[in-house]
ModelCIF file with pLDDT and N, C-alpha, C, O atoms, coordinates in Angstrom:
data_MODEL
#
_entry.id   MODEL 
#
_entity.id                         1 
_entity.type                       polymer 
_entity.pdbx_number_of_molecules   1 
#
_entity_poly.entity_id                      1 
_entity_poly.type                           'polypeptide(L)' 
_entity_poly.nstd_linkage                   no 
_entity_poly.nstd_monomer                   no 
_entity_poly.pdbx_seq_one_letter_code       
;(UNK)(UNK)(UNK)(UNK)(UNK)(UNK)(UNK)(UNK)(UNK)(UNK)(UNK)(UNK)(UNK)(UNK)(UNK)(UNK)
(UNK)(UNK)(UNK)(UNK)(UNK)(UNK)(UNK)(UNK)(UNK)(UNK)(UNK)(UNK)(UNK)(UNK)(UNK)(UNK)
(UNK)(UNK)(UNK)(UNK)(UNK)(UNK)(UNK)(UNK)(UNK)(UNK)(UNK)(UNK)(UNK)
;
_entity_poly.pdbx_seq_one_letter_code_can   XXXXXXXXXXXXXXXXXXXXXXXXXXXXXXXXXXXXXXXXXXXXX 
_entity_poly.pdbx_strand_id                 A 
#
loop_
_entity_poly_seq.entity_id 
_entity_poly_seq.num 
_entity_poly_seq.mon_id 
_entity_poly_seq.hetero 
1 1  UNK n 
1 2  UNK n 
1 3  UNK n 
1 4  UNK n 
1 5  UNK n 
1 6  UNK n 
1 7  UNK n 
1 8  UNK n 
1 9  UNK n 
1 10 UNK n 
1 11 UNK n 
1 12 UNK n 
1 13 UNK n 
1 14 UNK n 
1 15 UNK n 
1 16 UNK n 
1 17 UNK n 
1 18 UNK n 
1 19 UNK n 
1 20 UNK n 
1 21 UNK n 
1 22 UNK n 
1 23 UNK n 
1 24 UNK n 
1 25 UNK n 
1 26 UNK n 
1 27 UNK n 
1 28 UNK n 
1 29 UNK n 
1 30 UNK n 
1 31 UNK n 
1 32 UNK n 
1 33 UNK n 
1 34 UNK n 
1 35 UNK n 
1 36 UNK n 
1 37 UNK n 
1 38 UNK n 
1 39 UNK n 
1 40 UNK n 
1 41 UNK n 
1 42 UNK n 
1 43 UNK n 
1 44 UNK n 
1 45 UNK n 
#
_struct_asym.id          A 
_struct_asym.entity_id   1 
#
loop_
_ma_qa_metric.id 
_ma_qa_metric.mode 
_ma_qa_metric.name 
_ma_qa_metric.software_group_id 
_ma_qa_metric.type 
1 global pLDDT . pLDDT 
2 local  pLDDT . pLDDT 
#
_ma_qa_metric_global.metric_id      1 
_ma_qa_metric_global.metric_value   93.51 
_ma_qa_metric_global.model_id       1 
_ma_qa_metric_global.ordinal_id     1 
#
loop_
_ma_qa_metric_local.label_asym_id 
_ma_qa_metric_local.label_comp_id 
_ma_qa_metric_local.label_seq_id 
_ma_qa_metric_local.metric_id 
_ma_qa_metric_local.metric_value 
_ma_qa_metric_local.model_id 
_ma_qa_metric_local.ordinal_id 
A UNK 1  2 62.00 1 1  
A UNK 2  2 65.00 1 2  
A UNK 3  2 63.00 1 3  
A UNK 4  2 76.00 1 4  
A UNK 5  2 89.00 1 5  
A UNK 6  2 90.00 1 6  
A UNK 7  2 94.00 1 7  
A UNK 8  2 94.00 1 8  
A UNK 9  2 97.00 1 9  
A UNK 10 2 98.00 1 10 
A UNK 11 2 98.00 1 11 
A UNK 12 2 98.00 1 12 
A UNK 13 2 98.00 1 13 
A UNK 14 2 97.00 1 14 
A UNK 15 2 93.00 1 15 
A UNK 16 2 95.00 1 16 
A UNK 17 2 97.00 1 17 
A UNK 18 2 97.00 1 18 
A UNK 19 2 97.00 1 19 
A UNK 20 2 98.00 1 20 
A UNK 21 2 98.00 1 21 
A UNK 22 2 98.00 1 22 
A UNK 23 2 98.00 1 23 
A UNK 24 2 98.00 1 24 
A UNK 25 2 96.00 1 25 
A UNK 26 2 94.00 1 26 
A UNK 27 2 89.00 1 27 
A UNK 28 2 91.00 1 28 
A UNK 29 2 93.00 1 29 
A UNK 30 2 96.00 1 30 
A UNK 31 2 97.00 1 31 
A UNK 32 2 98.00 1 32 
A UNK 33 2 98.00 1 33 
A UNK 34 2 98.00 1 34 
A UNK 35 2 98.00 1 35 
A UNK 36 2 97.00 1 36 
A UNK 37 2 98.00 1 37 
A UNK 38 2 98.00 1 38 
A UNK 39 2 98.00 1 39 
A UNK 40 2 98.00 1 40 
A UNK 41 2 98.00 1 41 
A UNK 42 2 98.00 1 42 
A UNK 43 2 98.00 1 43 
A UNK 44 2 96.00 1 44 
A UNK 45 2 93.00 1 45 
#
loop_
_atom_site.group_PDB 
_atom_site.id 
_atom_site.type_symbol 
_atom_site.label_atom_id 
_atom_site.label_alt_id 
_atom_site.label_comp_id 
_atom_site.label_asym_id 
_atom_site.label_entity_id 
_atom_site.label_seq_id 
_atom_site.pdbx_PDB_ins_code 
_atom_site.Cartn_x 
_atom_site.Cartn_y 
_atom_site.Cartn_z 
_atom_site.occupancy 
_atom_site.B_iso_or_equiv 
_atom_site.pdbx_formal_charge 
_atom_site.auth_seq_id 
_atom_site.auth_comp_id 
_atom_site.auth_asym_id 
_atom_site.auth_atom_id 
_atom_site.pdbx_PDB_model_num 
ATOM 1   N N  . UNK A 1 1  ? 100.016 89.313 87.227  1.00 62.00 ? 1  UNK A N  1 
ATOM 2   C CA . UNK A 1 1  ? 100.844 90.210 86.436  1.00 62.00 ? 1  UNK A CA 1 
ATOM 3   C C  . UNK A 1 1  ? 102.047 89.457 85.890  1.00 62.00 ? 1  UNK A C  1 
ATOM 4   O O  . UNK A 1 1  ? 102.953 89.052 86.618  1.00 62.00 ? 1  UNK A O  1 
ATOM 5   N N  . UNK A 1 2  ? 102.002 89.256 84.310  1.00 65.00 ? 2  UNK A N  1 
ATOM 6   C CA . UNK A 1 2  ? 103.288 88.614 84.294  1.00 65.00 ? 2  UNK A CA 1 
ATOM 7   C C  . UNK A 1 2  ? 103.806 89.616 82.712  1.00 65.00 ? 2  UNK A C  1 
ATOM 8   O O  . UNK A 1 2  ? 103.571 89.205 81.576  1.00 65.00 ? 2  UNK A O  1 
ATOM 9   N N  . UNK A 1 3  ? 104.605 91.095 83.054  1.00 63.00 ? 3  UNK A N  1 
ATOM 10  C CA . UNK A 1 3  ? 105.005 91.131 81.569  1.00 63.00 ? 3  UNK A CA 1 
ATOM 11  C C  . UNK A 1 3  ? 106.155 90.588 81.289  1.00 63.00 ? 3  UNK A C  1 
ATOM 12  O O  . UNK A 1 3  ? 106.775 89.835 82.040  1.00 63.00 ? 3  UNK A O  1 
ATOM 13  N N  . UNK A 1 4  ? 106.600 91.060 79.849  1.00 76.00 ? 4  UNK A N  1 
ATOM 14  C CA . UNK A 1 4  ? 107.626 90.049 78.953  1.00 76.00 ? 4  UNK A CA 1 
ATOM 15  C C  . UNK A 1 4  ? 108.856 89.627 79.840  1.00 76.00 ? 4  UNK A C  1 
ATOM 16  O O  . UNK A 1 4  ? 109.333 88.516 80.071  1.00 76.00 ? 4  UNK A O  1 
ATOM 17  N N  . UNK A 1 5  ? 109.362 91.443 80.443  1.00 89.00 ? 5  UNK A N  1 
ATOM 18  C CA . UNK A 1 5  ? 110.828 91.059 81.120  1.00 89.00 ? 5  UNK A CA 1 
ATOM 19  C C  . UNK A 1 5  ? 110.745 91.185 82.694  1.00 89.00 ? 5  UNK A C  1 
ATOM 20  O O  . UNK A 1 5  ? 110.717 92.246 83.318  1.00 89.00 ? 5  UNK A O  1 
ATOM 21  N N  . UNK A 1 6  ? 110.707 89.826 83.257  1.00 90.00 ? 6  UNK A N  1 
ATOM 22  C CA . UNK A 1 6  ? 110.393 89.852 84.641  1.00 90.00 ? 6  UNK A CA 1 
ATOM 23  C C  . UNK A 1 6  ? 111.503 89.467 85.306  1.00 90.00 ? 6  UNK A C  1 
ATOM 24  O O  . UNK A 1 6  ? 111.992 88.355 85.109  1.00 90.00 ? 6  UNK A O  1 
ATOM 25  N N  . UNK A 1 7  ? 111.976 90.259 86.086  1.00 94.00 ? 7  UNK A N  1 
ATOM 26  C CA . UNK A 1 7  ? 112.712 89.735 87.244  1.00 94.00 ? 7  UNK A CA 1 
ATOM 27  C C  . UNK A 1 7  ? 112.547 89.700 88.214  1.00 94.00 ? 7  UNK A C  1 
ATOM 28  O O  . UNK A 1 7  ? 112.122 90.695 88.802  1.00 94.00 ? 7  UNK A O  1 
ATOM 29  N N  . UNK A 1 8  ? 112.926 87.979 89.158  1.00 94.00 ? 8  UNK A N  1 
ATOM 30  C CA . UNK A 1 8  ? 112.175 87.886 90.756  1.00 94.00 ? 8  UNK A CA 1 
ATOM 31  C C  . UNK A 1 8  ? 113.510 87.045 91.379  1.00 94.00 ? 8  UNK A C  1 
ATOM 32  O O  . UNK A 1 8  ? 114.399 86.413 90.809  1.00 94.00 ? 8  UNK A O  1 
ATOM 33  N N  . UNK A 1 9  ? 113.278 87.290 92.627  1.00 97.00 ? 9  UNK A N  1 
ATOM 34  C CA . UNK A 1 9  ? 114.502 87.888 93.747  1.00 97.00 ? 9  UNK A CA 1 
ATOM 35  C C  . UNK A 1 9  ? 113.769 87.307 94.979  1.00 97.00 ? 9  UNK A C  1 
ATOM 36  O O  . UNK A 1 9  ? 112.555 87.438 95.136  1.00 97.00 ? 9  UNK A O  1 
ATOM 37  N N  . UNK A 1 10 ? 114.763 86.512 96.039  1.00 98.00 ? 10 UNK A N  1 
ATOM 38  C CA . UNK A 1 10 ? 114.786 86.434 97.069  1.00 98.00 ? 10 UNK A CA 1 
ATOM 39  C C  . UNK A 1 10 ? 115.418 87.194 98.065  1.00 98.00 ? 10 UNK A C  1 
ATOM 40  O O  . UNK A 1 10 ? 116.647 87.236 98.131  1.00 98.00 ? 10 UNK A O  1 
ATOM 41  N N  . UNK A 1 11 ? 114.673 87.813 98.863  1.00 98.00 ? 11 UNK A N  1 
ATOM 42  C CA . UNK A 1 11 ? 115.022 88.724 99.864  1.00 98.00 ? 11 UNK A CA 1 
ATOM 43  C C  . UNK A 1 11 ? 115.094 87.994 101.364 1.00 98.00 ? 11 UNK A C  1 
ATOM 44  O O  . UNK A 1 11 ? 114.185 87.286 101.798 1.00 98.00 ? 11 UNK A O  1 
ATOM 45  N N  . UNK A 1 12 ? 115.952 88.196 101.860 1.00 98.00 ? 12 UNK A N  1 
ATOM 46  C CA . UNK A 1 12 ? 115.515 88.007 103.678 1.00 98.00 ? 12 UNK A CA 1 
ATOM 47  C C  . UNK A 1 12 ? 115.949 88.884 104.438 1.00 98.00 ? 12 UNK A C  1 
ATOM 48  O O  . UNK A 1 12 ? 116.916 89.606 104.197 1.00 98.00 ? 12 UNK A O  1 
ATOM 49  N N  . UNK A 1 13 ? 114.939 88.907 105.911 1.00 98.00 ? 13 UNK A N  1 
ATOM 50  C CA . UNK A 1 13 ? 115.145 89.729 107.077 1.00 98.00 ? 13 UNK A CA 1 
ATOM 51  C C  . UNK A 1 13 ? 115.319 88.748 108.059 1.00 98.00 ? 13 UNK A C  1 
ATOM 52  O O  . UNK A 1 13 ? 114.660 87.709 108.087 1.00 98.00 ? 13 UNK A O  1 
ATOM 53  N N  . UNK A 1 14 ? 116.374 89.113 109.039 1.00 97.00 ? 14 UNK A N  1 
ATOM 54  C CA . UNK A 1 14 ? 116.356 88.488 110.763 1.00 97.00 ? 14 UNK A CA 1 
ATOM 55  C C  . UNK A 1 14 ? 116.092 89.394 111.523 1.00 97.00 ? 14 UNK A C  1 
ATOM 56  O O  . UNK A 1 14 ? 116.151 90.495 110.976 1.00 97.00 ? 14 UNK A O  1 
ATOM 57  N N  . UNK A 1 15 ? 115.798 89.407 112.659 1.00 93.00 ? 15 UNK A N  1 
ATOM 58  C CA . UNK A 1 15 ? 115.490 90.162 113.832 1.00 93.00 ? 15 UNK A CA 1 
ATOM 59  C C  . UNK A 1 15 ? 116.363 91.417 114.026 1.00 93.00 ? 15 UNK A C  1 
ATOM 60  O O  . UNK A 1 15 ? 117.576 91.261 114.168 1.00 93.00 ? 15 UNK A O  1 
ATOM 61  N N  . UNK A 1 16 ? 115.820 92.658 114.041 1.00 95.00 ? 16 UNK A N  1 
ATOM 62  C CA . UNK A 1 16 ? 116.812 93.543 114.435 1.00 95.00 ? 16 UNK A CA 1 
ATOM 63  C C  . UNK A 1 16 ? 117.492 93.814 113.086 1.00 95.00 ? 16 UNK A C  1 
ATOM 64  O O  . UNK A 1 16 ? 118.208 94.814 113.042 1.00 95.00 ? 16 UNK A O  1 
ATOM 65  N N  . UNK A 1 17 ? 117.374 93.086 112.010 1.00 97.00 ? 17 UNK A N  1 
ATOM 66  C CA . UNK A 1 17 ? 118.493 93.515 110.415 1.00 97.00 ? 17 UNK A CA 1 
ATOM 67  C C  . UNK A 1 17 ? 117.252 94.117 109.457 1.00 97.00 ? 17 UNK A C  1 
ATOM 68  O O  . UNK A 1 17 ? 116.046 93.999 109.238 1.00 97.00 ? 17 UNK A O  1 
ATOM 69  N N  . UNK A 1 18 ? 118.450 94.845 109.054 1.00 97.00 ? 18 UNK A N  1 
ATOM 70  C CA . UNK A 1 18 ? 117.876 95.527 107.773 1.00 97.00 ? 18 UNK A CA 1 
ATOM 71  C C  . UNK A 1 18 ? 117.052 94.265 106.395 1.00 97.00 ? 18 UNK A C  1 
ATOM 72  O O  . UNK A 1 18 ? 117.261 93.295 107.124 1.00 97.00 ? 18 UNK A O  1 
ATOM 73  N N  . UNK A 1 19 ? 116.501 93.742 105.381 1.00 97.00 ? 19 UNK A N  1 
ATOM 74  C CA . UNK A 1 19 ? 115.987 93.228 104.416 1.00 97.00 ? 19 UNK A CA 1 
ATOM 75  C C  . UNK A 1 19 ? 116.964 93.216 103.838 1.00 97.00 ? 19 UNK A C  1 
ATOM 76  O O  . UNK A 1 19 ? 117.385 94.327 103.515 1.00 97.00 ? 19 UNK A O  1 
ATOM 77  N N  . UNK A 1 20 ? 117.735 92.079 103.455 1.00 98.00 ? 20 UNK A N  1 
ATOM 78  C CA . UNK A 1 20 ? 118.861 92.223 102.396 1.00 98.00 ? 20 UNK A CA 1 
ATOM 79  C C  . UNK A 1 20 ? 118.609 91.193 101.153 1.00 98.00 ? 20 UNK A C  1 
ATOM 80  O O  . UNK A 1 20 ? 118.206 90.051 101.376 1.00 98.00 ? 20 UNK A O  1 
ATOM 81  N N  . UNK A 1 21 ? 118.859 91.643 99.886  1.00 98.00 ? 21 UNK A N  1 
ATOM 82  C CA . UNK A 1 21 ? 118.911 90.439 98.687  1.00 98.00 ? 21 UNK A CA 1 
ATOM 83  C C  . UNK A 1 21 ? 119.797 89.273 98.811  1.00 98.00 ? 21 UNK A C  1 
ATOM 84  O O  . UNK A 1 21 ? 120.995 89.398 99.065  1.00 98.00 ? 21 UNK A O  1 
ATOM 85  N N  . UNK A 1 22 ? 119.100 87.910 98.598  1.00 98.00 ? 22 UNK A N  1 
ATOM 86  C CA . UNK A 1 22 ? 119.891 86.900 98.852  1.00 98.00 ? 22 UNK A CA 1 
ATOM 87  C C  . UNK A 1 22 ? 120.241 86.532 97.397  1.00 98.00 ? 22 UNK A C  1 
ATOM 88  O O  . UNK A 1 22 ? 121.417 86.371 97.068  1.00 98.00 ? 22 UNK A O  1 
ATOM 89  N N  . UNK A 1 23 ? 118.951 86.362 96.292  1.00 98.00 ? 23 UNK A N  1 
ATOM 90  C CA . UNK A 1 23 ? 119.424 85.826 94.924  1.00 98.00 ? 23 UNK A CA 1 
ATOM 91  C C  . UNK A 1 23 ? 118.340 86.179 93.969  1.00 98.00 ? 23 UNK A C  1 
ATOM 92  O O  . UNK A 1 23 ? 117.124 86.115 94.149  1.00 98.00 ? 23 UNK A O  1 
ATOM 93  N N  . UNK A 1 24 ? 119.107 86.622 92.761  1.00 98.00 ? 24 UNK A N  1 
ATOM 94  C CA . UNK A 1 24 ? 117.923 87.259 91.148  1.00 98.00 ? 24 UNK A CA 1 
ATOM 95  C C  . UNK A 1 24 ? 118.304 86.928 90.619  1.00 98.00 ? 24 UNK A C  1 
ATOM 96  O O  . UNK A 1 24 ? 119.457 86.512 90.502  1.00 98.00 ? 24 UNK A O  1 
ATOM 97  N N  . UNK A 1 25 ? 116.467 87.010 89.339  1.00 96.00 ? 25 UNK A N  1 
ATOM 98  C CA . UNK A 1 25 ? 117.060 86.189 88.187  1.00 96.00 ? 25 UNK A CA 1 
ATOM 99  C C  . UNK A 1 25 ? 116.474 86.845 86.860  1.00 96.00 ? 25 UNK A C  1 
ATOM 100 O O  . UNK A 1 25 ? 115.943 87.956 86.862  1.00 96.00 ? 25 UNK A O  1 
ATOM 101 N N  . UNK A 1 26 ? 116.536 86.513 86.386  1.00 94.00 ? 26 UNK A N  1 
ATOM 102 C CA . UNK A 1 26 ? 115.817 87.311 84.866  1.00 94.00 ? 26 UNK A CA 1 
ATOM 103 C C  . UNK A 1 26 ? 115.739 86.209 84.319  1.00 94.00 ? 26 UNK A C  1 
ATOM 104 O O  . UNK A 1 26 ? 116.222 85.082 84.420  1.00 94.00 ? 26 UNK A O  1 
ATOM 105 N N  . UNK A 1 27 ? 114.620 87.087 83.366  1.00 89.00 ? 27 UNK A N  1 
ATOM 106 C CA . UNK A 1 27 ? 113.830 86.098 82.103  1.00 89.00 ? 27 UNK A CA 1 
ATOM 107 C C  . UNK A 1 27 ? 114.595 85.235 81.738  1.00 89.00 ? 27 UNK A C  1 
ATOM 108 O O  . UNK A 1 27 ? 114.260 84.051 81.722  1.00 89.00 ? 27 UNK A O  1 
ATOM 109 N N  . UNK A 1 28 ? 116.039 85.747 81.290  1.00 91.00 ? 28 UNK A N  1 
ATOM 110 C CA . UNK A 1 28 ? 116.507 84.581 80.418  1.00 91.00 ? 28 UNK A CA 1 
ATOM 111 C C  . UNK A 1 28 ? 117.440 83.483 81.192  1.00 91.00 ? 28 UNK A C  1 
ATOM 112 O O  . UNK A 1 28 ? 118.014 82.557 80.618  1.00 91.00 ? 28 UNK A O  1 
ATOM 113 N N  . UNK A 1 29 ? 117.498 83.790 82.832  1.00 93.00 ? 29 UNK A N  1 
ATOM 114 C CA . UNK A 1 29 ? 117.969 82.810 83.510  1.00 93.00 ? 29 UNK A CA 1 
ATOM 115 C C  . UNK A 1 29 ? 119.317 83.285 84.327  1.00 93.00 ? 29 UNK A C  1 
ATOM 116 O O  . UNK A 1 29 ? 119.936 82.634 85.168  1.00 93.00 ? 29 UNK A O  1 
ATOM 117 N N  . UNK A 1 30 ? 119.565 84.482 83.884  1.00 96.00 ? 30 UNK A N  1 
ATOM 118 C CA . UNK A 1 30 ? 120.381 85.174 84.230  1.00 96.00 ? 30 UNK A CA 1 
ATOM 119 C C  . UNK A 1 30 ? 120.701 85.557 85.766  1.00 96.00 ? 30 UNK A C  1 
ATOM 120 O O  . UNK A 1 30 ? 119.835 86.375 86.079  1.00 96.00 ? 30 UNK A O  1 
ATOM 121 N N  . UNK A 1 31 ? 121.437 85.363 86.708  1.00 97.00 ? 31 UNK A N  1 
ATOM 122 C CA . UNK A 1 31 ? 121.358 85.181 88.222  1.00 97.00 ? 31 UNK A CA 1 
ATOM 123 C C  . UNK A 1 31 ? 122.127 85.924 89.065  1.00 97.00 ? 31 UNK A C  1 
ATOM 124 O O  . UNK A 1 31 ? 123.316 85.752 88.794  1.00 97.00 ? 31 UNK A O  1 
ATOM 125 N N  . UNK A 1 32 ? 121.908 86.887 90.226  1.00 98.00 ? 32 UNK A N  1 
ATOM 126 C CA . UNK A 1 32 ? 122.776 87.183 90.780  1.00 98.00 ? 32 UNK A CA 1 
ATOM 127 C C  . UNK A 1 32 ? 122.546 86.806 92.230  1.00 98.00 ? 32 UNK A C  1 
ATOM 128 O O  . UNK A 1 32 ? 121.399 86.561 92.602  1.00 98.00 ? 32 UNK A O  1 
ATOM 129 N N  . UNK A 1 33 ? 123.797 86.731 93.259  1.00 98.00 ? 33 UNK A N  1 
ATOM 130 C CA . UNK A 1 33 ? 123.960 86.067 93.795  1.00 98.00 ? 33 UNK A CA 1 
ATOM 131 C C  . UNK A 1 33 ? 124.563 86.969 95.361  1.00 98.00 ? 33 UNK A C  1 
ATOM 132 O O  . UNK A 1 33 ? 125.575 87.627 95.123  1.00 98.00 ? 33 UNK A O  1 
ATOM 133 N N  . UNK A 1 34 ? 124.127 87.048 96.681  1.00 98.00 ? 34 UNK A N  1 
ATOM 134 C CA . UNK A 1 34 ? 124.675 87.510 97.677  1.00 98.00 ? 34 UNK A CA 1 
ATOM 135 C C  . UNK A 1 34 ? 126.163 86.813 98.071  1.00 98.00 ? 34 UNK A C  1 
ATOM 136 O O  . UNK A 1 34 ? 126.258 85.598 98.245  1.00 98.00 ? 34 UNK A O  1 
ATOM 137 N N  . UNK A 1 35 ? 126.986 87.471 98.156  1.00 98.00 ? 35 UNK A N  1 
ATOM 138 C CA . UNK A 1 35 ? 128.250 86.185 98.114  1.00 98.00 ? 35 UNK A CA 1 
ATOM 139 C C  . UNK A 1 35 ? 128.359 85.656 99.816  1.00 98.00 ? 35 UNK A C  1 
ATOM 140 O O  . UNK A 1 35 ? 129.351 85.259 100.426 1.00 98.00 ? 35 UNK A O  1 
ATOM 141 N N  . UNK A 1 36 ? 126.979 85.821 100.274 1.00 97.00 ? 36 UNK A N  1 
ATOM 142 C CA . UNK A 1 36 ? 127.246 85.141 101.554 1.00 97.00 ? 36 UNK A CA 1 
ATOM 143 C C  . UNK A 1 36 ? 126.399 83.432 101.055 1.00 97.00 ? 36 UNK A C  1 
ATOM 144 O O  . UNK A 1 36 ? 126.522 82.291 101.500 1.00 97.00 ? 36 UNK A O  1 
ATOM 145 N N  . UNK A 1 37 ? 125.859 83.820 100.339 1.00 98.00 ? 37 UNK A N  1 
ATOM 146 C CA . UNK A 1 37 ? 125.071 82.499 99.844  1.00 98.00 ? 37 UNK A CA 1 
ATOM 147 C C  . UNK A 1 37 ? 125.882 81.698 98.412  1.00 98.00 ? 37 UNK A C  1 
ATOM 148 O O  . UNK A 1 37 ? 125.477 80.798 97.675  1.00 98.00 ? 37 UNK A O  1 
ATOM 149 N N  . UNK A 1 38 ? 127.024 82.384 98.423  1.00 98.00 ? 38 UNK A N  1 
ATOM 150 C CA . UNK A 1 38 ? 127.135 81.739 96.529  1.00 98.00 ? 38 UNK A CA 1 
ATOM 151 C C  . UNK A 1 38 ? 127.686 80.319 96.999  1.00 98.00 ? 38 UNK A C  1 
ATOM 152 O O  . UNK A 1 38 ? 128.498 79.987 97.864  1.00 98.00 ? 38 UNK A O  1 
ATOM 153 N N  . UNK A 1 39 ? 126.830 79.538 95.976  1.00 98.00 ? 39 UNK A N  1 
ATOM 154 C CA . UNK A 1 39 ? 127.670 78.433 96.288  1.00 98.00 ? 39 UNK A CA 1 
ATOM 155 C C  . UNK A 1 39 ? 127.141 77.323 96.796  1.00 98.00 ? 39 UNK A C  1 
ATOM 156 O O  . UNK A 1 39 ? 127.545 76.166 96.680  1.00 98.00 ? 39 UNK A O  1 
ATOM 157 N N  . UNK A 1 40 ? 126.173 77.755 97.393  1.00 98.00 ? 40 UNK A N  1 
ATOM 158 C CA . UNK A 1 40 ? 125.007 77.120 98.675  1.00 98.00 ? 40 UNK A CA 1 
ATOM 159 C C  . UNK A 1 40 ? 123.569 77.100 98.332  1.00 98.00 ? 40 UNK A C  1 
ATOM 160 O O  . UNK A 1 40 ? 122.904 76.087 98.550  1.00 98.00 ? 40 UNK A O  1 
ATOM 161 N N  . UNK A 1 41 ? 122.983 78.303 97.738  1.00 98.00 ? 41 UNK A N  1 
ATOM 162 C CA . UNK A 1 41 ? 121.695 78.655 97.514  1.00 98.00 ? 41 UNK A CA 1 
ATOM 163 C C  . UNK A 1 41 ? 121.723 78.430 95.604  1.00 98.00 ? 41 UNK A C  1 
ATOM 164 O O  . UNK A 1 41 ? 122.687 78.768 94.918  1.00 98.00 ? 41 UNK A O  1 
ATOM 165 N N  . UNK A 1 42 ? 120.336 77.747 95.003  1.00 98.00 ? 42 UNK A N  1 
ATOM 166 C CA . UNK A 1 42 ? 120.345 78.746 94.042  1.00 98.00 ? 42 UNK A CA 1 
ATOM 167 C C  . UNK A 1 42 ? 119.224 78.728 93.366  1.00 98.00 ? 42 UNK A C  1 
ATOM 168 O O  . UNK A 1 42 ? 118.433 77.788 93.443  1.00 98.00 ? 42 UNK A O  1 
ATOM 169 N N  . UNK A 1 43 ? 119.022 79.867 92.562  1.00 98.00 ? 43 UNK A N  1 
ATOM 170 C CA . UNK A 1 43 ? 118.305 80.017 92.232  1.00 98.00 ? 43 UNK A CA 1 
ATOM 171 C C  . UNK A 1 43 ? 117.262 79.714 90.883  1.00 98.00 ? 43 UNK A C  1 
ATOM 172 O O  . UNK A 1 43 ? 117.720 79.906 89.757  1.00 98.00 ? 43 UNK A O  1 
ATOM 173 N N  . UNK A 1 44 ? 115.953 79.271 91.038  1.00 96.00 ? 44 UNK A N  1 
ATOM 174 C CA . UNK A 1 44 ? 115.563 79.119 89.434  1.00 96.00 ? 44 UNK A CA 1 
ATOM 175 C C  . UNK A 1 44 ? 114.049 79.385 89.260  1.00 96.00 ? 44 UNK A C  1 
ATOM 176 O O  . UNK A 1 44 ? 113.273 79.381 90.216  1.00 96.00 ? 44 UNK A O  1 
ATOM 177 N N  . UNK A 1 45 ? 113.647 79.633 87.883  1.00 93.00 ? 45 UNK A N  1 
ATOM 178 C CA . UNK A 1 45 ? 112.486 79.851 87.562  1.00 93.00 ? 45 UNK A CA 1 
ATOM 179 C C  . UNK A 1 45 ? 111.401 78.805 86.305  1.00 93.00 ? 45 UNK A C  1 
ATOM 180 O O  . UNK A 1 45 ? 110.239 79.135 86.069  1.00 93.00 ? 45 UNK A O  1 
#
């Protein structure tokens, strides 16, 4: 499945935690960022 406007996202879980977003991106490169990771992680497609 790939349509025109795709956006894909890293998620993580630890033991006992809820699934939280770490980092997204969109088609055109566009990124958002968990601010426990900014800085450190990043992201690309």
């Amino acid at each position: 499945y790939k349509p025109g406007a795709v956006c894909m996202a890293w998620f993580r879980q630890a033991p006992g935690k809820e699934r939280e977003g770490v980092a997204a991106i969109n088609r055109n490169g566009n990124t958002n960022y968990a601010d426990s990771v900014k800085g450190r992680f990043t992201i690309s497609r």
